[in-house]
C-alpha atoms as a PDB file:
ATOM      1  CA  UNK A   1      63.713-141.461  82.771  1.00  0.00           C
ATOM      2  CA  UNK A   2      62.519-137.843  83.718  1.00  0.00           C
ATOM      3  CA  UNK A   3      63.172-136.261  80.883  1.00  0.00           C
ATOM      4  CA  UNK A   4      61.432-139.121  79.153  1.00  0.00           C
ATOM      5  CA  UNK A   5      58.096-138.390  81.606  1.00  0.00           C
ATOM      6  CA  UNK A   6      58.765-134.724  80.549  1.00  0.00           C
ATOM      7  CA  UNK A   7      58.542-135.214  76.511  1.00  0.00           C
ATOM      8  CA  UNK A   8      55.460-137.933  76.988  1.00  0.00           C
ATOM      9  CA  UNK A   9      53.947-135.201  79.225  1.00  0.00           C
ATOM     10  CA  UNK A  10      54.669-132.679  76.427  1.00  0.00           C
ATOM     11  CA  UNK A  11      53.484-134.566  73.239  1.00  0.00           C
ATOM     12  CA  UNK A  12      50.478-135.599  75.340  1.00  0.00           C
ATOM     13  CA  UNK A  13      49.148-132.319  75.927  1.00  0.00           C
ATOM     14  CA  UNK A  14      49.833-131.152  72.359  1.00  0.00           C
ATOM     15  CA  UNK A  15      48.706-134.376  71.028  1.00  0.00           C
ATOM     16  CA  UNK A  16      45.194-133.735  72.710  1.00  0.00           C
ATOM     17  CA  UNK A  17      45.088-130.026  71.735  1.00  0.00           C
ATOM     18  CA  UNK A  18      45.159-131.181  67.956  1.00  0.00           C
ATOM     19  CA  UNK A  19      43.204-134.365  68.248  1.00  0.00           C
ATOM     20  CA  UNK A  20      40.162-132.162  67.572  1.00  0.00           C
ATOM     21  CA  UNK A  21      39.046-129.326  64.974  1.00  0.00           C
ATOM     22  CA  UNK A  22      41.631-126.738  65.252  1.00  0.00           C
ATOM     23  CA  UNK A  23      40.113-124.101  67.418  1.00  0.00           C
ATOM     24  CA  UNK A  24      41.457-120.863  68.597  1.00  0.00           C
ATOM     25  CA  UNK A  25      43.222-120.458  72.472  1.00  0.00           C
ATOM     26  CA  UNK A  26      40.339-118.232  74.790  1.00  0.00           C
ATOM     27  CA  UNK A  27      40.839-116.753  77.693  1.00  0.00           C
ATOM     28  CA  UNK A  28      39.245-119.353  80.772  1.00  0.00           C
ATOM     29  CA  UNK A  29      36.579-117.912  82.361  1.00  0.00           C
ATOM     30  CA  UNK A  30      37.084-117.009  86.224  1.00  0.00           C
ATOM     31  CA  UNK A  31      35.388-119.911  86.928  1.00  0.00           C
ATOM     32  CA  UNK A  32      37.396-122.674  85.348  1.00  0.00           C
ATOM     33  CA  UNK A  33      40.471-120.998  86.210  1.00  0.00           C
ATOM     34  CA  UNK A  34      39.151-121.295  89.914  1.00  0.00           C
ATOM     35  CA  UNK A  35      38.321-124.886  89.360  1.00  0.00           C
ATOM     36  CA  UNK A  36      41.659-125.572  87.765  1.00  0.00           C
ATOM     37  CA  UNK A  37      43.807-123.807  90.361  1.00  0.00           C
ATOM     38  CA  UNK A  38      41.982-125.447  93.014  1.00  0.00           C
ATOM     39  CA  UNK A  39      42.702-129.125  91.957  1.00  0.00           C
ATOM     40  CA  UNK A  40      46.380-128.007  90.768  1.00  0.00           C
ATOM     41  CA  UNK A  41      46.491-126.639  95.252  1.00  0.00           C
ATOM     42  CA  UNK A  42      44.420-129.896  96.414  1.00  0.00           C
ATOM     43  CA  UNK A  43      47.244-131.844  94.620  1.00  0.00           C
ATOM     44  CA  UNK A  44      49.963-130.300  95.908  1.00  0.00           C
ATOM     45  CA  UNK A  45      48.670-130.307  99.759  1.00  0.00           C
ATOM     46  CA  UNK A  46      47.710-134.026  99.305  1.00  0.00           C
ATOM     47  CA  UNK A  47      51.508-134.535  98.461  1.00  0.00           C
ATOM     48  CA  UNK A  48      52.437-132.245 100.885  1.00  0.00           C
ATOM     49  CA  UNK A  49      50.775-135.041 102.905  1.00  0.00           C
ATOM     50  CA  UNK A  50      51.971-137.861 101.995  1.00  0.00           C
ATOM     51  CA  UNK A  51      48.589-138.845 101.102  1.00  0.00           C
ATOM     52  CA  UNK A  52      49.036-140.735  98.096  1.00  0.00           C
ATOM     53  CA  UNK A  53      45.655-141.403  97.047  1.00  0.00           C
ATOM     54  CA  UNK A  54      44.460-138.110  97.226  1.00  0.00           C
ATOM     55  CA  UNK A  55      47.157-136.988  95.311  1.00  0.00           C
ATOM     56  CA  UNK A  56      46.616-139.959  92.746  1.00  0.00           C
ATOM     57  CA  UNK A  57      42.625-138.953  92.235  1.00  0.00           C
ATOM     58  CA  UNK A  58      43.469-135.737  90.650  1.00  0.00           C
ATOM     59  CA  UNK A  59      45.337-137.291  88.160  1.00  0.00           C
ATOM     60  CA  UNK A  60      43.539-138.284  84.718  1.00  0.00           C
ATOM     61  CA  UNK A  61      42.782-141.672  83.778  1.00  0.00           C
ATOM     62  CA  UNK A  62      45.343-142.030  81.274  1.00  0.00           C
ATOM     63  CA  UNK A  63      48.029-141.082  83.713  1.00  0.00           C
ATOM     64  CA  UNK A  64      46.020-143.472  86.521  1.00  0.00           C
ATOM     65  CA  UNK A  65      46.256-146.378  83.900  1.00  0.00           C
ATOM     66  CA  UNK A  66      49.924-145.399  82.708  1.00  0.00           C
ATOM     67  CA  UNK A  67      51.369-145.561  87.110  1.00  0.00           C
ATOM     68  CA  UNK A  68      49.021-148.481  88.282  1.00  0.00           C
ATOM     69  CA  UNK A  69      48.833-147.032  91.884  1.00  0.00           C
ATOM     70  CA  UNK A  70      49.205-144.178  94.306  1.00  0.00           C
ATOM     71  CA  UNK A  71      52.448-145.494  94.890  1.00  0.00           C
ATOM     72  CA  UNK A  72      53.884-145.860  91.908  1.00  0.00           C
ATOM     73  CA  UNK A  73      52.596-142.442  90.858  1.00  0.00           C
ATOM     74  CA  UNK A  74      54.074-140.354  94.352  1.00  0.00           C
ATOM     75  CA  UNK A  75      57.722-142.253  93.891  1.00  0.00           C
ATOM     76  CA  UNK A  76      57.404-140.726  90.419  1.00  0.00           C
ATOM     77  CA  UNK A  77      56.288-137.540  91.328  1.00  0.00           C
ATOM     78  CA  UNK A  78      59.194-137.804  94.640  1.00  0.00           C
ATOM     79  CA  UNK A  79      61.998-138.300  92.206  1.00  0.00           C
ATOM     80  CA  UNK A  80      61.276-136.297  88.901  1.00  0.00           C
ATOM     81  CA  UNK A  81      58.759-133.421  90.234  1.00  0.00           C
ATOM     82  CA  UNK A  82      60.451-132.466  93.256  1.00  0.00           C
ATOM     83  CA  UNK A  83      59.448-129.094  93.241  1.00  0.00           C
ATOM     84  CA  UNK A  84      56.389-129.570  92.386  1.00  0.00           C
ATOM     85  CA  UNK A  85      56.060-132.643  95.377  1.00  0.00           C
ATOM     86  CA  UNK A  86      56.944-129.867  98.266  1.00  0.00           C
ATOM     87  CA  UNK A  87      56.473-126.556  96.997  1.00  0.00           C
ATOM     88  CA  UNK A  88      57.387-123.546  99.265  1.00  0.00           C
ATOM     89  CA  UNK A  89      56.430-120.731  96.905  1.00  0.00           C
ATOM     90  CA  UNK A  90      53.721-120.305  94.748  1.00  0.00           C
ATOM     91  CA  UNK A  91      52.720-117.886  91.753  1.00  0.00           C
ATOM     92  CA  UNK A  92      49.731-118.903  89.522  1.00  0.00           C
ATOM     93  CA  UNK A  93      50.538-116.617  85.772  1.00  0.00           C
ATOM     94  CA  UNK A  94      48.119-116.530  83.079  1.00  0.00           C
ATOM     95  CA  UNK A  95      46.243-119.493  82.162  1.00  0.00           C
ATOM     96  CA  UNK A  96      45.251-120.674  78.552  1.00  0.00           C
ATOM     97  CA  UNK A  97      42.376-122.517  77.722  1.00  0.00           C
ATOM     98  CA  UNK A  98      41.322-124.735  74.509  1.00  0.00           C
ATOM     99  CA  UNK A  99      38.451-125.976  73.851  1.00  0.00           C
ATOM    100  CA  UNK A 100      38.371-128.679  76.739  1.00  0.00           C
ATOM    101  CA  UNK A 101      41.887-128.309  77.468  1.00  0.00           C
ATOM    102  CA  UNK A 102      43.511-126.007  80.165  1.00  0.00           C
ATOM    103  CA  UNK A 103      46.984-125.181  80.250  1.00  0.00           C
ATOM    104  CA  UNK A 104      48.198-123.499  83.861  1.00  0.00           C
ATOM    105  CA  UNK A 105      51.837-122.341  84.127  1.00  0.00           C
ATOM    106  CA  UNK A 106      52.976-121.043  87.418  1.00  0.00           C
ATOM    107  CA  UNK A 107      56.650-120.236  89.253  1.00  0.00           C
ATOM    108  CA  UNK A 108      57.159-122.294  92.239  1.00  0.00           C
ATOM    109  CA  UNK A 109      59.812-122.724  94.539  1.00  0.00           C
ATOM    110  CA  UNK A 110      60.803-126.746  95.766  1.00  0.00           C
ATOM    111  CA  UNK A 111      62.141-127.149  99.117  1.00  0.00           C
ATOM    112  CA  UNK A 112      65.325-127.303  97.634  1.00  0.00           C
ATOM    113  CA  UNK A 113      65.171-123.699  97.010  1.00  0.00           C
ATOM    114  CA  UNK A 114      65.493-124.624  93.203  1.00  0.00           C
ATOM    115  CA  UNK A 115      62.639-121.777  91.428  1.00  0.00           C
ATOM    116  CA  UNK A 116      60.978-123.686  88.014  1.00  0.00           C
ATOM    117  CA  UNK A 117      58.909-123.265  85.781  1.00  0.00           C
ATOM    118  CA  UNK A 118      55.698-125.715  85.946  1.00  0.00           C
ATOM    119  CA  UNK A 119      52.748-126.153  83.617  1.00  0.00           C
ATOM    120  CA  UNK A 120      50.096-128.379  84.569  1.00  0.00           C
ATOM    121  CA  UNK A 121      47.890-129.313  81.342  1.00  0.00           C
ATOM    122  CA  UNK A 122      44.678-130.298  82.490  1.00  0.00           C
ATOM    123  CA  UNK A 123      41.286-131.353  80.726  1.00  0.00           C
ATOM    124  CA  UNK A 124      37.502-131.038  81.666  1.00  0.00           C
ATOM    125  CA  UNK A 125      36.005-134.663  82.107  1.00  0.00           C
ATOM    126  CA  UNK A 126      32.566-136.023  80.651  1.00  0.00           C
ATOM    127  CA  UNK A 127      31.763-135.328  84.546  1.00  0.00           C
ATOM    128  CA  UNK A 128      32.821-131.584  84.070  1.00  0.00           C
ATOM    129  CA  UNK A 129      35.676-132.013  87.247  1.00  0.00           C
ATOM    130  CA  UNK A 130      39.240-131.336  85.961  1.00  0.00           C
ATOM    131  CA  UNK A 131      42.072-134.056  85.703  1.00  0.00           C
ATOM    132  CA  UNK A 132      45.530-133.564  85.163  1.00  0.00           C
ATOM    133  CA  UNK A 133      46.771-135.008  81.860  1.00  0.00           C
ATOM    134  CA  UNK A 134      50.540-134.129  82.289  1.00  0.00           C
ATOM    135  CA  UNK A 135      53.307-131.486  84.008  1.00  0.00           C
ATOM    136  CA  UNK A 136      56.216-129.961  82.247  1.00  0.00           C
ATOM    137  CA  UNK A 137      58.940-128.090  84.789  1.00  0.00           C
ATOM    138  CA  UNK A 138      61.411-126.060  82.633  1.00  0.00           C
ATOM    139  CA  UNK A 139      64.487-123.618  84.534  1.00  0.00           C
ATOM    140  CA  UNK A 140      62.733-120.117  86.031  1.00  0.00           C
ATOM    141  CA  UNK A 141      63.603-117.718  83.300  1.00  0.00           C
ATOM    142  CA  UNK A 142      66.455-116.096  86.328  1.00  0.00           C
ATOM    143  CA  UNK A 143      67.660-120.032  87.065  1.00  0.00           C
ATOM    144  CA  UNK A 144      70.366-122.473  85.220  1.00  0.00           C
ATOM    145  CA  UNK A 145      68.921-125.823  83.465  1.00  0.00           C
ATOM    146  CA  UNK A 146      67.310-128.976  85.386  1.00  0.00           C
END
């Protein structure tokens, strides 16, 4: 079932990057990187938490419609994001932005000790807050397979 999350994650992200006009990847400005990080933190404390529906409002409405509840989307995010559900280590790397897309891979360390590699896919809302549209975790270049 993960690995099923994972590809839906995947084609969802790339899915939306081509739904529009092709249009070239720009650096995000320091501003939007700020914004994204900052939801992508306020996520990750609210699980740290337990706090379900904080956790759940950062989450776009296609991925609110797809889990139902808070609940349904933390026992998700407890069994197939692990690392991402108690990180100890953080390291935000470069960011990629298109159009009203934002791509944001960082190294993170679960409690586990396991080190992956996360990107969180986000996209700007009519409102102008970022959501999360989906998370890939892939092996740390220096770690086996998931």
């Amino acid at each position: 079932m993960h690995h099923l999350f994972r590809l839906f994650a995947a084609i969802l992200f790339c899915a939306t990057l081509l739904s529009g006009p092709l249009r070239a990847e720009e650096a995000p400005s320091p501003t939007d990187t700020a914004n994204v990080q900052a939801v992508i933190s306020a996520q990750m404390d609210a699980f740290k938490r337990d706090d379900g529906a904080a956790a759940f409002a950062f989450a776009a409405p296609a991925i609110k419609k797809m889990f139902g509840t808070p609940e349904n989307f933390m026992e998700m995010v407890r069994s197939q994001y692990a690392p991402v559900f108690r990180p100890g280590y953080v390291e935000y790397l470069e960011p990629l932005a298109v159009g009203d897309q934002f791509m944001q891979p960082f190294i993170l360390t679960g409690e586990n000790g396991v080190t992956v590699l996360a990107r969180y896919a986000l996209r700007r809302q009519a409102s102008g807050d970022w959501r999360i549209i989906g998370v890939t975790l892939s092996p740390a270049p220096d770690q086996a397979p998931l």
